[in-house]
Protein backbone atom coordinates (compact mmCIF):
# COMPACT_ATOMS: atom_id res chain seq x y z
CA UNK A 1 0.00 0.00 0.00
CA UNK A 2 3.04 2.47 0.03
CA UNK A 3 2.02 2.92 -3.76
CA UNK A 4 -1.13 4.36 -2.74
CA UNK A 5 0.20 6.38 0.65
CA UNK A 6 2.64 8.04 -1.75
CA UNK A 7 -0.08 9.11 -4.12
CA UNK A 8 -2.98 10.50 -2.05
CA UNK A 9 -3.08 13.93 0.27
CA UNK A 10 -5.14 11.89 2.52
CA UNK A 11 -4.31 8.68 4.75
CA UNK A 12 -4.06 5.00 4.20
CA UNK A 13 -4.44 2.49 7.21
CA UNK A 14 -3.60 -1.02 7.03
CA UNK A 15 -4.54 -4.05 9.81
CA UNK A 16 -2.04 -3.27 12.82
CA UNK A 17 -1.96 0.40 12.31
CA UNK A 18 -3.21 2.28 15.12
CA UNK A 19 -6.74 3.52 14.74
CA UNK A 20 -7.51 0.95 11.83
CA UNK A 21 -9.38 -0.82 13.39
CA UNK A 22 -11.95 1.91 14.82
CA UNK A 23 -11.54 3.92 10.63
CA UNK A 24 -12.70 0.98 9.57
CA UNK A 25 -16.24 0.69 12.00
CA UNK A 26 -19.17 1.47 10.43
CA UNK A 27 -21.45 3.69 12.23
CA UNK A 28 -23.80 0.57 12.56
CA UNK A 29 -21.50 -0.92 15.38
CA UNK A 30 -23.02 -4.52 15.11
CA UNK A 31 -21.45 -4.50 11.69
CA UNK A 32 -18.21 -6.19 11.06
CA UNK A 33 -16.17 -4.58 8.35
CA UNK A 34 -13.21 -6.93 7.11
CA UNK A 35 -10.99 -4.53 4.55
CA UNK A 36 -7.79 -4.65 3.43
CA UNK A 37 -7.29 -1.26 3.83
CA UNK A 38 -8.95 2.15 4.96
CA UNK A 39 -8.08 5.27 3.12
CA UNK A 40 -9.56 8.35 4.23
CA UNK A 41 -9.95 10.91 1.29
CA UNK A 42 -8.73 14.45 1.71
CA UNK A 43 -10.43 15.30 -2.19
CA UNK A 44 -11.68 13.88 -4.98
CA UNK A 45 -8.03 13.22 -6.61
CA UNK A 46 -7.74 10.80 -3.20
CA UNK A 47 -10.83 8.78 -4.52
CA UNK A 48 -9.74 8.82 -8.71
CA UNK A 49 -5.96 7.70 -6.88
CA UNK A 50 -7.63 5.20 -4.59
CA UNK A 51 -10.26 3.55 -7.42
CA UNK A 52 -7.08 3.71 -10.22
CA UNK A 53 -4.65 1.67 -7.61
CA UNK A 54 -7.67 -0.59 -7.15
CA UNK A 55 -7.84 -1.45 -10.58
CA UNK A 56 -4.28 -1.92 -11.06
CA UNK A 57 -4.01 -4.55 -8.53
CA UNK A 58 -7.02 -6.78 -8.97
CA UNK A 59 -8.82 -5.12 -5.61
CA UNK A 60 -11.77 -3.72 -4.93
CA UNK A 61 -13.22 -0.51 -3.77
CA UNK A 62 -15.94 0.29 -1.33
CA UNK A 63 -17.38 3.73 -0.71
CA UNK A 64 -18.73 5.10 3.08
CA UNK A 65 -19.11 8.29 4.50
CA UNK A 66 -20.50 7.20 7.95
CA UNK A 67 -21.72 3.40 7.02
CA UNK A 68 -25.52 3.43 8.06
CA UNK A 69 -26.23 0.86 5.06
CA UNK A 70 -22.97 -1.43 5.86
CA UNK A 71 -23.90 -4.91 4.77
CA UNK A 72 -20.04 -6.20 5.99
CA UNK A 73 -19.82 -7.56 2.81
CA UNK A 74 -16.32 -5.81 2.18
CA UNK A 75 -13.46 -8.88 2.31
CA UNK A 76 -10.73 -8.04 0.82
CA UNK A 77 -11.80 -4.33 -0.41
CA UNK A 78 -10.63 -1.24 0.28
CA UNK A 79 -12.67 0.81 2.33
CA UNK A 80 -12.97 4.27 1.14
CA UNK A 81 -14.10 6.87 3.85
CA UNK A 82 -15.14 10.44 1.58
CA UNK A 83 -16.43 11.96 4.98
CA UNK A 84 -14.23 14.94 4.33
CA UNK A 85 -15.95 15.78 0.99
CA UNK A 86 -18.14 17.74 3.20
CA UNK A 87 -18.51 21.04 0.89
CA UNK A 88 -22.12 22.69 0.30
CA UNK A 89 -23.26 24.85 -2.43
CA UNK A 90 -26.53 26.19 -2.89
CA UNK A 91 -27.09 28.30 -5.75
CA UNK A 92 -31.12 29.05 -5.93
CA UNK A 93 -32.98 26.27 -5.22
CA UNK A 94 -30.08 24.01 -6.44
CA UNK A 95 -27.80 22.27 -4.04
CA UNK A 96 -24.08 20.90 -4.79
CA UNK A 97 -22.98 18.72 -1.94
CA UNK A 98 -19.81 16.78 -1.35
CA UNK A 99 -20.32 13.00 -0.60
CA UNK A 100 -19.27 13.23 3.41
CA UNK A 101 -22.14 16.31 3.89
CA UNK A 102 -25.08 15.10 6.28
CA UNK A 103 -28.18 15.62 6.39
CA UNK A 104 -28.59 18.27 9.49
CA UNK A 105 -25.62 20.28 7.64
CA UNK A 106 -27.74 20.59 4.27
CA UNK A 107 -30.83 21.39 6.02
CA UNK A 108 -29.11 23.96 8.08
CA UNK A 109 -28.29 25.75 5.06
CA UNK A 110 -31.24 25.32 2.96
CA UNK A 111 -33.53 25.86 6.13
CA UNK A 112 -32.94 29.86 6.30
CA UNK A 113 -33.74 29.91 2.27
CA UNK A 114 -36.96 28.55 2.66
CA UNK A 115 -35.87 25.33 0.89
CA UNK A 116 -35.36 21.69 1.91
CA UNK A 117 -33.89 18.56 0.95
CA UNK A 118 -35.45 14.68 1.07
CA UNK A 119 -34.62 13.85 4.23
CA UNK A 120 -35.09 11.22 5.94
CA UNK A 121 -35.39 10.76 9.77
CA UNK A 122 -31.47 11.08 10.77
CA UNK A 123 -29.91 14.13 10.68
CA UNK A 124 -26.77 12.09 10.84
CA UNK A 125 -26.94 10.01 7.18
CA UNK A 126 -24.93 11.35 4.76
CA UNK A 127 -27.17 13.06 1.76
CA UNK A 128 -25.28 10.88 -0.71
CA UNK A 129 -25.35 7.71 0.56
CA UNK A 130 -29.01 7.93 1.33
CA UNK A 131 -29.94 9.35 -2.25
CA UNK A 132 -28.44 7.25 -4.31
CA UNK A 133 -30.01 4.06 -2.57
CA UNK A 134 -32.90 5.54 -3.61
CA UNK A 135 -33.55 7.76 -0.44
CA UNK A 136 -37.33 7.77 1.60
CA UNK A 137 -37.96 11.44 2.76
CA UNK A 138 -40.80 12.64 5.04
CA UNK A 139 -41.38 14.64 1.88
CA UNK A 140 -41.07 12.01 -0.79
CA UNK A 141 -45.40 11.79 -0.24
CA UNK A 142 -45.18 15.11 -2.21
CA UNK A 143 -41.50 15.19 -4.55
CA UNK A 144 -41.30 11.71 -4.63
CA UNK A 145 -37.61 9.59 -4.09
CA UNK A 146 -34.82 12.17 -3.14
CA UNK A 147 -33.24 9.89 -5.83
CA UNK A 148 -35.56 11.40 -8.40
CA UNK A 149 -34.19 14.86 -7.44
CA UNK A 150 -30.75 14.78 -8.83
CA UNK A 151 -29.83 16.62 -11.55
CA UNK A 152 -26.04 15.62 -12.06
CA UNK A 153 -23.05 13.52 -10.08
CA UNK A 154 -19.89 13.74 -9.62
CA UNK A 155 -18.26 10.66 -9.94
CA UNK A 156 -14.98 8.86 -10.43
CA UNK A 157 -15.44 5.48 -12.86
CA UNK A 158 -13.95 1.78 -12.24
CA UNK A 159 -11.69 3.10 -14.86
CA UNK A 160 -10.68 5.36 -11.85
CA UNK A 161 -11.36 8.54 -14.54
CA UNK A 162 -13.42 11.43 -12.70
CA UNK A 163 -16.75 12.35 -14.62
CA UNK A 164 -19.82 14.46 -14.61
CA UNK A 165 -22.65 12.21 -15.25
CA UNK A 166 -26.15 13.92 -16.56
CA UNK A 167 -29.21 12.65 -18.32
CA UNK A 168 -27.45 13.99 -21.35
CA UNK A 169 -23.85 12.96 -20.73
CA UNK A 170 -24.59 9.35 -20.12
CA UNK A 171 -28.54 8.26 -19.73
CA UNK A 172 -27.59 4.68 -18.82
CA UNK A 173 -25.24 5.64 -16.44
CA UNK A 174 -27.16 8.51 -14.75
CA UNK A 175 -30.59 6.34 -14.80
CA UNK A 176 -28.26 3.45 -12.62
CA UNK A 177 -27.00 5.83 -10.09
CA UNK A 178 -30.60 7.36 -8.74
CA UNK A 179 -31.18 3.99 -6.93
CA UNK A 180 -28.29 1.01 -7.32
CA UNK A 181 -26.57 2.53 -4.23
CA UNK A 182 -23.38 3.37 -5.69
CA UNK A 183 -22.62 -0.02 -7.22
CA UNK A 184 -20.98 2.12 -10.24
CA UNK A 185 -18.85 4.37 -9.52
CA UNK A 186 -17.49 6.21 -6.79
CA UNK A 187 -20.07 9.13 -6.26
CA UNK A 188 -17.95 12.21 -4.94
CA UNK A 189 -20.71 15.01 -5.21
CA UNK A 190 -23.99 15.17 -5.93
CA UNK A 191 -26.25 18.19 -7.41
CA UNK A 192 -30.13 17.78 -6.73
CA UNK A 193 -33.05 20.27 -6.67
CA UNK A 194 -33.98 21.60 -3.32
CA UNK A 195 -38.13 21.79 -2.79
CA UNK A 196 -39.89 25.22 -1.08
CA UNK A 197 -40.66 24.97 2.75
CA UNK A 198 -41.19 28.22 3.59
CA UNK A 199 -43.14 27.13 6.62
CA UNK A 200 -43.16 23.55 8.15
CA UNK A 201 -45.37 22.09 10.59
CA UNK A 202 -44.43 18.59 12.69
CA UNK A 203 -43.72 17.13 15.65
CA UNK A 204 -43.93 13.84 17.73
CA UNK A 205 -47.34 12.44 20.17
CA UNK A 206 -46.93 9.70 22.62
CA UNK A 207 -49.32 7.87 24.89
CA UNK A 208 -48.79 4.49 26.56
CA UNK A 209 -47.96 1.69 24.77
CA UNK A 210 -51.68 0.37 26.07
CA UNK A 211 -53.35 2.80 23.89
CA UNK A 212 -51.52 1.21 20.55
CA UNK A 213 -55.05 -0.13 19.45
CA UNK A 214 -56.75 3.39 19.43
CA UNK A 215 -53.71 4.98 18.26
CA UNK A 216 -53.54 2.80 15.19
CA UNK A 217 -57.05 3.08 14.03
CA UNK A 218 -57.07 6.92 14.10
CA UNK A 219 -53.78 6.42 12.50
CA UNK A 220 -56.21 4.55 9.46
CA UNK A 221 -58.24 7.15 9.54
CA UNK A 222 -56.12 10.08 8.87
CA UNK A 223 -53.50 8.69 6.12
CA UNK A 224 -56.86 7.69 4.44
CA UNK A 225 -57.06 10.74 2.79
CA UNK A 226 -54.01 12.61 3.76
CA UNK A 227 -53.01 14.93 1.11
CA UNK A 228 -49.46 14.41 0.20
CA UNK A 229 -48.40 17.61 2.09
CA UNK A 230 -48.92 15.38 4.98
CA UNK A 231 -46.57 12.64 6.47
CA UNK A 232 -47.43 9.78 9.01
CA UNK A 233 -45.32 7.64 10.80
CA UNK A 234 -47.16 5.37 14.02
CA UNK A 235 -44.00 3.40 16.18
CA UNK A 236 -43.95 1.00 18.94
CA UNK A 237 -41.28 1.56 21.63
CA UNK A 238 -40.20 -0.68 23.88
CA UNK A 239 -37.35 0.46 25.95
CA UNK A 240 -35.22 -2.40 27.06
CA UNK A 241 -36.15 -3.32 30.42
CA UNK A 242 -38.45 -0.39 30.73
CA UNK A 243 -41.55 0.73 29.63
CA UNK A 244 -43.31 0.74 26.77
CA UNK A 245 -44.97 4.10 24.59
CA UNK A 246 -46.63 4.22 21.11
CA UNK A 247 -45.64 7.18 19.15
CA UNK A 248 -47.01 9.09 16.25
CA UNK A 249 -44.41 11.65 14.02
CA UNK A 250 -45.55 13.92 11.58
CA UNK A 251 -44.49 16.47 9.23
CA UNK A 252 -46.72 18.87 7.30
CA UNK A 253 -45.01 20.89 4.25
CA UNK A 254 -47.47 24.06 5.40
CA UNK A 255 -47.57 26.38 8.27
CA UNK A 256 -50.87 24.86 9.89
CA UNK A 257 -52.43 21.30 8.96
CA UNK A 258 -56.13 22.83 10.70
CA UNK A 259 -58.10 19.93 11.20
CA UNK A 260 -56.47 16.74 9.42
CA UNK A 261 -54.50 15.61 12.73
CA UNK A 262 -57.04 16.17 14.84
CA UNK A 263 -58.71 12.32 14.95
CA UNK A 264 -55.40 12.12 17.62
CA UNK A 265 -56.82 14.38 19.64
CA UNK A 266 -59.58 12.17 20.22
CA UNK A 267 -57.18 9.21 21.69
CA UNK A 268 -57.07 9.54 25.85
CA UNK A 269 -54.22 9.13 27.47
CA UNK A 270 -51.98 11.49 25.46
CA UNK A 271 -48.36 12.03 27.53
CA UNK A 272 -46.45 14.49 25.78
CA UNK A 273 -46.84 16.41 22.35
CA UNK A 274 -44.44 18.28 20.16
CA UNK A 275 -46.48 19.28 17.64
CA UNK A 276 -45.87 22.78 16.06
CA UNK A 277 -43.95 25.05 13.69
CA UNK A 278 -40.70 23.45 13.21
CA UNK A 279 -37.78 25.19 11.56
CA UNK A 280 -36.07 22.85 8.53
CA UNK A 281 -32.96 22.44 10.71
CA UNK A 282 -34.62 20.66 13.10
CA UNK A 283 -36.58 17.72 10.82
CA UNK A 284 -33.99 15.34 13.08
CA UNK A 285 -35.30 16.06 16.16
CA UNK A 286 -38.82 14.04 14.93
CA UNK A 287 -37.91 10.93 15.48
CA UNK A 288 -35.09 11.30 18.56
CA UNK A 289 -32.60 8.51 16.78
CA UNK A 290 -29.72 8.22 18.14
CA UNK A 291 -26.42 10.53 16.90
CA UNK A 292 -23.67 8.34 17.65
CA UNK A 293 -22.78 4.90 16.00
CA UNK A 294 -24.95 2.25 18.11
CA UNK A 295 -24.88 -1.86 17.57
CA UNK A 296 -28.43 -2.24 15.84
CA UNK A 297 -30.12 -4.75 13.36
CA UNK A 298 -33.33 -3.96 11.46
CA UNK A 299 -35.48 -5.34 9.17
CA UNK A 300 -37.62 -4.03 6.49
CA UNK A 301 -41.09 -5.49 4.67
CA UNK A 302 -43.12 -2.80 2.54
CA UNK A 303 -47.32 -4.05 2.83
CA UNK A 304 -49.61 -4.11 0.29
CA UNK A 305 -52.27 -3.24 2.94
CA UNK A 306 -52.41 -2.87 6.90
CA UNK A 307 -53.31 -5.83 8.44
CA UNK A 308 -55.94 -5.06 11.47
CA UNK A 309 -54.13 -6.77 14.53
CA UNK A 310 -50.89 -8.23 13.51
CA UNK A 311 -48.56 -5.46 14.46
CA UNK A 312 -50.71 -4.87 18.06
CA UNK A 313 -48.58 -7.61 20.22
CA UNK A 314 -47.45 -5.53 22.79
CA UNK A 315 -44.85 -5.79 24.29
CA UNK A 316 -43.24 -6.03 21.59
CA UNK A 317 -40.08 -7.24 23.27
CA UNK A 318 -36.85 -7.78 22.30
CA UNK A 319 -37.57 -5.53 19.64
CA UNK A 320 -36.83 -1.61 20.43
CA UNK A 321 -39.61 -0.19 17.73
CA UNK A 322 -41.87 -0.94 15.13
CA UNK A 323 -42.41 1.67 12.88
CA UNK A 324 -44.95 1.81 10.58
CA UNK A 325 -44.66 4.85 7.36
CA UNK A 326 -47.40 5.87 5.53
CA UNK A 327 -46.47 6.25 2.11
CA UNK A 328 -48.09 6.65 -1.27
CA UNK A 329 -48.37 10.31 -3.00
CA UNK A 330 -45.52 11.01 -5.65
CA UNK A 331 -43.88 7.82 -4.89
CA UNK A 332 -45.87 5.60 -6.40
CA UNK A 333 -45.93 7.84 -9.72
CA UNK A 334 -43.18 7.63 -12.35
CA UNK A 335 -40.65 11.12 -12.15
CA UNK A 336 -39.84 11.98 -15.34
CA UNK A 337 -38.83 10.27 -18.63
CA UNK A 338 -36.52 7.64 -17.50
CA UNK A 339 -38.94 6.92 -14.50
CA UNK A 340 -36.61 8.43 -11.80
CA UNK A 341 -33.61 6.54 -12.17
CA UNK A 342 -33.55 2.78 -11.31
CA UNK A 343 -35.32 3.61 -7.78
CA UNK A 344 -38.08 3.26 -9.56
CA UNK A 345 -41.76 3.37 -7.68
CA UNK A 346 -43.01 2.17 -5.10
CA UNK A 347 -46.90 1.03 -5.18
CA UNK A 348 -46.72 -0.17 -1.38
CA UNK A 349 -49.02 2.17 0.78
CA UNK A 350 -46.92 1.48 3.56
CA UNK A 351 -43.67 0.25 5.25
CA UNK A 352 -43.13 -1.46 8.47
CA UNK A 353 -39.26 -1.13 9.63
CA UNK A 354 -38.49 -2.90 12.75
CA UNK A 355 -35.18 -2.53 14.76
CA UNK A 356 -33.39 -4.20 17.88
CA UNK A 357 -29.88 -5.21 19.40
CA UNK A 358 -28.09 -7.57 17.60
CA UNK A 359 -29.08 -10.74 19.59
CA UNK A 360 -30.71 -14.24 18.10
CA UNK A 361 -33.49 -13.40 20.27
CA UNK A 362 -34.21 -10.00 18.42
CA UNK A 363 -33.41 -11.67 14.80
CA UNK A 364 -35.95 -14.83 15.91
CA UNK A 365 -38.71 -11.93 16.81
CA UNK A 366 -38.35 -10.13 13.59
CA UNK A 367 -38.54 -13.38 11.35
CA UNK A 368 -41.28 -14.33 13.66
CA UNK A 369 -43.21 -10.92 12.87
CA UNK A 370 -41.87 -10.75 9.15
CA UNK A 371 -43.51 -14.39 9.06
CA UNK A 372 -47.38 -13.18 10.39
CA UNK A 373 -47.07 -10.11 7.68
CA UNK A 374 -46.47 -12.17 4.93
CA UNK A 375 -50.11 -12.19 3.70
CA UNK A 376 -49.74 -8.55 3.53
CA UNK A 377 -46.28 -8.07 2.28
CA UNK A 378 -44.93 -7.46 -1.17
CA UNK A 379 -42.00 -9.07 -0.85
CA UNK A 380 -39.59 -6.30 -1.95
CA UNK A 381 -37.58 -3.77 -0.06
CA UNK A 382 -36.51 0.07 -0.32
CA UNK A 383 -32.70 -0.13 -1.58
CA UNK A 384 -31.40 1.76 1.81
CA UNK A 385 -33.35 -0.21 4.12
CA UNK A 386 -31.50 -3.27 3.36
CA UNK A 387 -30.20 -5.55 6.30
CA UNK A 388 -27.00 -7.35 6.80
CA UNK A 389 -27.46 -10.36 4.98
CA UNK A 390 -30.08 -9.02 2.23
CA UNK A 391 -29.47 -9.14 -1.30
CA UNK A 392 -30.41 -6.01 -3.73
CA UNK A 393 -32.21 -8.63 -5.66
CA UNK A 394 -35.18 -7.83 -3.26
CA UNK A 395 -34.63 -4.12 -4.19
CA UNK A 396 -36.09 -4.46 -7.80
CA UNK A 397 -38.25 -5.60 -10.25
CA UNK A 398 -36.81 -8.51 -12.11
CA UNK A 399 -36.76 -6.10 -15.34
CA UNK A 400 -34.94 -3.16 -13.45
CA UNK A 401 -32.25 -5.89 -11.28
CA UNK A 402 -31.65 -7.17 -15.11
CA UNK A 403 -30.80 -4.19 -16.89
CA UNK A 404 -28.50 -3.21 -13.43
CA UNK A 405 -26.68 -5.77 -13.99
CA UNK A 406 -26.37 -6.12 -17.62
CA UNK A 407 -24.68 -2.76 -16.85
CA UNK A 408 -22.63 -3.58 -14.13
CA UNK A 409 -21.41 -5.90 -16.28
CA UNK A 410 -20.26 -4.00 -19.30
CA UNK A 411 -19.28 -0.82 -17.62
CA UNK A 412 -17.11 -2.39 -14.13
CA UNK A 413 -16.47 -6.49 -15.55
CA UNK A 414 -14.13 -6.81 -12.71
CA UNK A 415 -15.82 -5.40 -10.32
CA UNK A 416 -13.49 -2.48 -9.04
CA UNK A 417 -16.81 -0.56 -7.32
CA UNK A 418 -18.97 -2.27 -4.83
CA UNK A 419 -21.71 -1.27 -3.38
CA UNK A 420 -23.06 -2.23 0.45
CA UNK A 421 -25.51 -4.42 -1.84
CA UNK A 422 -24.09 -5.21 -4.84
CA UNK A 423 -26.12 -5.60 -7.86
CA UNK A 424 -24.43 -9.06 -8.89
């Protein structure tokens, strides 16, 4: 690796180097990341320098700003680290961001402009990792994947040659990225359109976990006919060894939702609620996940329809939560003429995302759970919400997965790029 040391601004760890072993933990700390090397890259000449010296030497390279999505599937790879590609542009309602940028830092700038990204729930995942996996938002009821978004990326090629990749400059290319998770080339910015929120409206409820019956049938009745302004997510809590709490978070792209939240009012019981005007820069605060890396496992099924009593066994113990997102709107409508990229749509009114410490116990529960919403589940998954030991097979149509990897293929035969979830 002295080849590589000698070429890069940045750094190059190898097994017995001090601090390897913590460069090369993902954020996911139940995640075991076996890599031949970690190189931290100060620029995007570090990542061409890093893919090229790949290439040359039959190896392989995988990308991570923080490693939310790590799969561990990395032997033998280097492990490329881009968190200090952490510039932000924002030139009208246009955004340039570097591949290390997260979330909370693009909102805090777009925020004060009236603007906002697709977020999701973390303030802590970086923007590009998320987006190209496809990327669920709070807002993607109304703008659809934060995939669907991008208008160019940055990108350096298994040929380890840095491009700029547009609908015009290379369709095939540019229609892969919005949604294979980076199984292509080494993403080092992206430039997406930012969406008006000149006033937002959200917040968290939470009663007792003994109220999760009522809470989930006024839940039914308000996604109903919730216009796509408005986002609803109902979660089961169960804090280890302690009590138990059913939550509901929302977000409404408008300063006041009047009366299409109020069938929660009418649910006893209520403990707290945060409900209000709520500045962009704090969209993170929803949901309360946690900021620093934490051992987790989750699991992911997207439902067809909401089954009436399957997800009401409470406590729902070993588990920590059991989310359930409301989704429809723009997502399940094609975005422009290539469809939105290979993200694709999704048809699934909802998702159910369940998450615990990585013990059998918790994996048993969430096969045994996975198992009674079977009847109700489509079988496929959203890209990012893959688990350790998923496939992106489940990711895709069998048309899309083809073409993917038809591509994958003829543009990276020896497979210098890999992805968390690798198309092949």
């Amino acid at each position: 690796m002295n080849e590589l040391k000698n070429a890069i601004n940045g750094s190059v760890l190898v097994p017995g180097d001090e601090g390897f072993d913590q460069a090369r933990t993902p954020w996911h700390l139940g995640v075991d990341q076996p890599v031949r090397a970690v190189v931290e890259a100060a620029d995007a000449s570090d990542v061409a320098a890093t893919v090229s010296y790949a290439r040359s030497h039959g190896l392989s390279v995988t990308a991570q700003a923080c490693g939310h999505g790590a799969s561990g599937d990395t032997e033998g790879a280097i492990l490329l680290r881009t968190n200090r590609l952490d510039e932000v542009e924002i030139s009208g309602r246009v955004a340039r961001v570097g591949a290390g940028v997260k979330w909370g830092e693009l909102l805090a700038a777009a925020g004060p402009l009236g603007l906002t990204g697709l977020a999701g729930s973390s303030p802590v995942v970086s923007v590009t990792g998320y987006t190209l996996g496809g990327g669920l938002s709070w807002f993607s009821r109304a703008h659809g994947m934060a995939s669907a978004s991008v208008r160019a990326a940055e990108v350096v090629g298994p040929d380890g040659v840095p491009a700029r990749v547009t609908a015009e400059s290379d369709p095939e290319l540019f229609w892969a990225l919005r949604g294979s998770g980076g199984d292509f080339a080494v993403v080092t910015a992206l430039e997406f359109d930012l969406h008006p929120a000149p006033s937002l409206y959200g917040g968290r409820m939470t009663w007792p976990i003994a109220r999760a019956a009522e809470v989930l049938e006024a839940f039914r009745e308000v996604v109903a006919d919730a216009p796509e302004e408005l986002t609803v997510w109902y979660d089961l809590l169960q804090i280890p060894g302690g009590p138990g709490f059913v939550h509901v978070d929302v977000t409404y792209l408008g300063a006041d939702p009047g009366g299409l939240l109020r069938r929660f009012d009418k649910v006893g019981g209520l403990l707290s609620d945060g409900r209000g005007p709520l500045p962009v820069a704090e969209l993170g605060s929803i949901c309360a996940e946690p900021t620093d890396p934490s051992p987790g496992i989750g699991r992911c099924e997207l439902l067809t329809s909401l089954p009436e009593d399957v997800l009401l066994g409470a406590p729902i113990d070993p588990l920590v939560s059991v989310q359930i997102r409301h989704l429809g709107g723009a997502l399940a409508r094609p975005a422009g003429p290539d469809g939105g990229g290979a993200a694709g749509v999704l048809v699934e009114p909802y998702s159910v995302y369940m998450i615990g410490l990585p013990t059998p116990e918790t994996a048993a529960r969430m096969a045994e759970l996975a198992g009674a919403l079977e009847p109700y589940s489509s079988g496929r998954k959203p890209y990012t919400m893959l688990a350790e030991g998923e496939h992106a097979a489940a990711a895709f149509p069998a048309e899309t997965l083809a073409r993917l990897r038809d591509l994958k293929r003829a543009r990276d035969p020896h497979g210098v790029i890999r992805a968390n979830y690798p198309v092949l």
